[in-house]
C-alpha atoms as a PDB file:
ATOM      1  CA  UNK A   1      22.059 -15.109  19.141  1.00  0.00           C
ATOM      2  CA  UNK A   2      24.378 -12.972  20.909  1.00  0.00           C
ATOM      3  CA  UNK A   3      24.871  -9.062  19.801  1.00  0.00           C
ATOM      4  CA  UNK A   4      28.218  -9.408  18.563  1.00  0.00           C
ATOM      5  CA  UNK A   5      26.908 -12.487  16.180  1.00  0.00           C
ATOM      6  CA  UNK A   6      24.280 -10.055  15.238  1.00  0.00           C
ATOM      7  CA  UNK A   7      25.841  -6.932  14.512  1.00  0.00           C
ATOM      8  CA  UNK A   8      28.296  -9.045  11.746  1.00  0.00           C
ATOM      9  CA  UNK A   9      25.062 -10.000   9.982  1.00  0.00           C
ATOM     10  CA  UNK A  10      23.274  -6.995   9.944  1.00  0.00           C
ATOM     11  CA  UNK A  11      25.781  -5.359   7.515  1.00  0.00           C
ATOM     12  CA  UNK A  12      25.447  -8.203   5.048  1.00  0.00           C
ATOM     13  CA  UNK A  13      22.072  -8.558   5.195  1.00  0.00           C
ATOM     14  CA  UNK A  14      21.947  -4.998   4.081  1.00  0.00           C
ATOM     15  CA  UNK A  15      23.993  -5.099   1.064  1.00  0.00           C
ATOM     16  CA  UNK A  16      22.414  -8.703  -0.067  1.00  0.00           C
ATOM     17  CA  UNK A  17      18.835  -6.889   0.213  1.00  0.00           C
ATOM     18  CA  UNK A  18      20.049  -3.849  -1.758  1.00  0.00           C
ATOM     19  CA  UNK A  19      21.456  -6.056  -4.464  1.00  0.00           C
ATOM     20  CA  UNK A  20      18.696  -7.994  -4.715  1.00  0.00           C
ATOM     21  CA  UNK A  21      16.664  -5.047  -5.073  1.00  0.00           C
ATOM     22  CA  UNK A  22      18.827  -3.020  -7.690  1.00  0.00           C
ATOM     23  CA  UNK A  23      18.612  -6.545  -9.698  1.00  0.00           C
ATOM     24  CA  UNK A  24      15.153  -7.006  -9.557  1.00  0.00           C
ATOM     25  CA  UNK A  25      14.664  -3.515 -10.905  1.00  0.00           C
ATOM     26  CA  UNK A  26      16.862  -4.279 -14.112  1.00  0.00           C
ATOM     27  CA  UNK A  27      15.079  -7.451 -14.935  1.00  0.00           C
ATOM     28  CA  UNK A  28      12.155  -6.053 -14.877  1.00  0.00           C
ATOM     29  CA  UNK A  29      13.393  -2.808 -17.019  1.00  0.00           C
ATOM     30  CA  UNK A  30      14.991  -5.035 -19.170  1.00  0.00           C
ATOM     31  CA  UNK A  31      11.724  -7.082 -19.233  1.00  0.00           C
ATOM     32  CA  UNK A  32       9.331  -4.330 -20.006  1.00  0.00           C
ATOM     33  CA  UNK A  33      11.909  -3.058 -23.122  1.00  0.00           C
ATOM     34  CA  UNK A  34      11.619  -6.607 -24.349  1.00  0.00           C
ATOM     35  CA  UNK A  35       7.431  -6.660 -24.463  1.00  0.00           C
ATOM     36  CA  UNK A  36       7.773  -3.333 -26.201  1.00  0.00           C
ATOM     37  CA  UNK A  37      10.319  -5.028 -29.121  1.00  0.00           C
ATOM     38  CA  UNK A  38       8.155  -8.279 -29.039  1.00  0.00           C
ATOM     39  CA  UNK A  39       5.230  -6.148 -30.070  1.00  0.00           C
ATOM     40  CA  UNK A  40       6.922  -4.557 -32.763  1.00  0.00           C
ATOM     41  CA  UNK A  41       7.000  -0.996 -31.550  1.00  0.00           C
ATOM     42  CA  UNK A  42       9.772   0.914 -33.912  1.00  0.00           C
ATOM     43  CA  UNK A  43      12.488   3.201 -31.831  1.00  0.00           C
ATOM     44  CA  UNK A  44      10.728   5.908 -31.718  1.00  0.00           C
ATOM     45  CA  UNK A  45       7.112   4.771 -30.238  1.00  0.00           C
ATOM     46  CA  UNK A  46       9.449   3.595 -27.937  1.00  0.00           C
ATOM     47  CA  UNK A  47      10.931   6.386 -27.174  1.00  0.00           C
ATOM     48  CA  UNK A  48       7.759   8.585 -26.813  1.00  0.00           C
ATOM     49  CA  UNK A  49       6.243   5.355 -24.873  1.00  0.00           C
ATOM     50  CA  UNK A  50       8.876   6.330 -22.537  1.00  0.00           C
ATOM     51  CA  UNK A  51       8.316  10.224 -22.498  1.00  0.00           C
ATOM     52  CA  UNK A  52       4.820   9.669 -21.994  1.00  0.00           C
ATOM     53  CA  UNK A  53       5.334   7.236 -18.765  1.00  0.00           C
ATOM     54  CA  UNK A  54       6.987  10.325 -17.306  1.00  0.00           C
ATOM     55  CA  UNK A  55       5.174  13.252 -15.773  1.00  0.00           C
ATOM     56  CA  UNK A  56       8.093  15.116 -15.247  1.00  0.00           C
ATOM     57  CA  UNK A  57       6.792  16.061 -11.903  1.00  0.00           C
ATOM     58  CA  UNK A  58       8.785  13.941  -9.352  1.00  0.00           C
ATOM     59  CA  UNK A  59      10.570  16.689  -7.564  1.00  0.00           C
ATOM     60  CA  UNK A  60       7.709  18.420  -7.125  1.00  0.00           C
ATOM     61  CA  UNK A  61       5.904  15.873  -5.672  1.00  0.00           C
ATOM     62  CA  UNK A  62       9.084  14.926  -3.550  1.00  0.00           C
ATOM     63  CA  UNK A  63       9.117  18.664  -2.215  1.00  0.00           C
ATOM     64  CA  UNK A  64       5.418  18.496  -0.889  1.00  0.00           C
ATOM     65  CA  UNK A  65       6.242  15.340   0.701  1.00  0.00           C
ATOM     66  CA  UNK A  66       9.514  16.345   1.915  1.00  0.00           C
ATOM     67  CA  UNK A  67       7.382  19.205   3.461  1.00  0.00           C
ATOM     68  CA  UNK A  68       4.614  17.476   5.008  1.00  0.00           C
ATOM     69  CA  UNK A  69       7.446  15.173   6.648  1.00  0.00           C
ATOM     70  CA  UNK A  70       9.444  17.897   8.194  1.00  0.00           C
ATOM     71  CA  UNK A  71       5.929  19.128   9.495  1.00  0.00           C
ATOM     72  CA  UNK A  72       5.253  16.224  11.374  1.00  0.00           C
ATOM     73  CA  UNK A  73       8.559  15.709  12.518  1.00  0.00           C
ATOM     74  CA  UNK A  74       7.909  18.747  14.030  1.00  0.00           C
ATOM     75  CA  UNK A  75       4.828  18.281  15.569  1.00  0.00           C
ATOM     76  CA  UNK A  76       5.708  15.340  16.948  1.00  0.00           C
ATOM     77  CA  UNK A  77       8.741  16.847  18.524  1.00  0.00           C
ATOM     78  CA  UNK A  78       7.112  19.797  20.059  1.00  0.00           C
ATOM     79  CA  UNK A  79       4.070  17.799  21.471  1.00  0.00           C
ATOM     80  CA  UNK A  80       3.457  17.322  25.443  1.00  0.00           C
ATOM     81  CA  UNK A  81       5.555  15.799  27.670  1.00  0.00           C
ATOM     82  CA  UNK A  82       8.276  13.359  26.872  1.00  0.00           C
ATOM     83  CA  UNK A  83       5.996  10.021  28.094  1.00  0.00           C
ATOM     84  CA  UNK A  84       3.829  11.136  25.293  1.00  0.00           C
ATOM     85  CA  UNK A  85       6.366  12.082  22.926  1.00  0.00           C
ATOM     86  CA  UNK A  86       7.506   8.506  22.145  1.00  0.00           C
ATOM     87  CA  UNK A  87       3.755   8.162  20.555  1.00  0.00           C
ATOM     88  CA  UNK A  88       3.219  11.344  18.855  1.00  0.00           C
ATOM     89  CA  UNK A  89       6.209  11.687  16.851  1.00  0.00           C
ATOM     90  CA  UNK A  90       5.882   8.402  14.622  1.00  0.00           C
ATOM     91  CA  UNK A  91       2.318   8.789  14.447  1.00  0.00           C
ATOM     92  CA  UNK A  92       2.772  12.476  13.105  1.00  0.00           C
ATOM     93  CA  UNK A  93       4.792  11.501  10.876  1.00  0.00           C
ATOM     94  CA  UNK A  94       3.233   8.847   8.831  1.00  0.00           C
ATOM     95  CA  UNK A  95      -0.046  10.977   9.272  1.00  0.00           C
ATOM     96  CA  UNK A  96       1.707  14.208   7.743  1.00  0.00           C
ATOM     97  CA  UNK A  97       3.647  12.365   5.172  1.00  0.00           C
ATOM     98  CA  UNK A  98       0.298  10.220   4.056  1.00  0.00           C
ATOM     99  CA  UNK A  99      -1.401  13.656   3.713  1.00  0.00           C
ATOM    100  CA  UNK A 100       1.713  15.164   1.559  1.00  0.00           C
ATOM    101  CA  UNK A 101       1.052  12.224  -0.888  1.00  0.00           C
ATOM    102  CA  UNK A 102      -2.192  12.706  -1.279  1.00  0.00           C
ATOM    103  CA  UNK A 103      -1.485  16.146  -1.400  1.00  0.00           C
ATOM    104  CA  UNK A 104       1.696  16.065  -4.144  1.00  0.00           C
ATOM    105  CA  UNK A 105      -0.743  13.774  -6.160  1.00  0.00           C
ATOM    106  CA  UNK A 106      -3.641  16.000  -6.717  1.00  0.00           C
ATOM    107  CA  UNK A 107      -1.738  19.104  -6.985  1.00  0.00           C
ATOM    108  CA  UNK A 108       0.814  17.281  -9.646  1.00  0.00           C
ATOM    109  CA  UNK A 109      -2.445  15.795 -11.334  1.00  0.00           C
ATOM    110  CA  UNK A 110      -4.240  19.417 -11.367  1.00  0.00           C
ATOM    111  CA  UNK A 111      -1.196  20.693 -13.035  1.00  0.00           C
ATOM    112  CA  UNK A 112      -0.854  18.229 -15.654  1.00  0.00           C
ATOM    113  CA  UNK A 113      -4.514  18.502 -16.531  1.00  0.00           C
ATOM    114  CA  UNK A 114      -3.041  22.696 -16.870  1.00  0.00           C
ATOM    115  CA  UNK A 115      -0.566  20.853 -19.704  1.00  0.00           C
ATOM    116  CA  UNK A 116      -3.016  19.353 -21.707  1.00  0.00           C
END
């Protein structure tokens, strides 16, 4: 396949994915109200069903992570020389972003444990 062939279908491969993505998440929304209806929930177990499922957390946990992958963006750009820097950055990053999710969890988990 030639570039130019290439570069045409890289734009609508994008947008099918996405769409096929944003419906797969409604179908399955839609499908999860439905169970709740077909086992005779009322509105309002519903509702706090829904409140529940929620931590209310998310941009906390999004910070830390956010954090943690700015850190080893960092790292990986200030590391050795530039033969070396081609290995170092991706590597720092997925190691510092694993450790801000592990991190975001048990700190979000400690504080919801405060809650209750």
């Amino acid at each position: 396949m030639t570039p130019d062939v290439l570069g045409v279908f890289i734009p609508i491969i994008a947008v099918l994915v996405t769409g096929l993505v944003l419906v797969v998440y409604f179908y399955l929304k839609s499908k999860e109200k439905q169970m709740l209806i077909e086992k005779g929930l009322s509105t309002e177990e519903i509702k706090s069903f829904y409140e529940q499922k929620s931590d209310g957390l998310g941009l906390y946990k999004f910070g830390i992570i956010a954090i943690f992958f700015g850190i080893g963006l960092g790292v990986g750009l200030l590391s050795g020389g530039e033969e070396t820097r081609e290995v170092v950055t991706p590597a720092s990053i997925f190691i510092f972003t694993g450790l801000g999710f592990v991190i975001a969890n048990l700190s979000a988990r400690k504080m919801s444990q405060k809650k209750v």
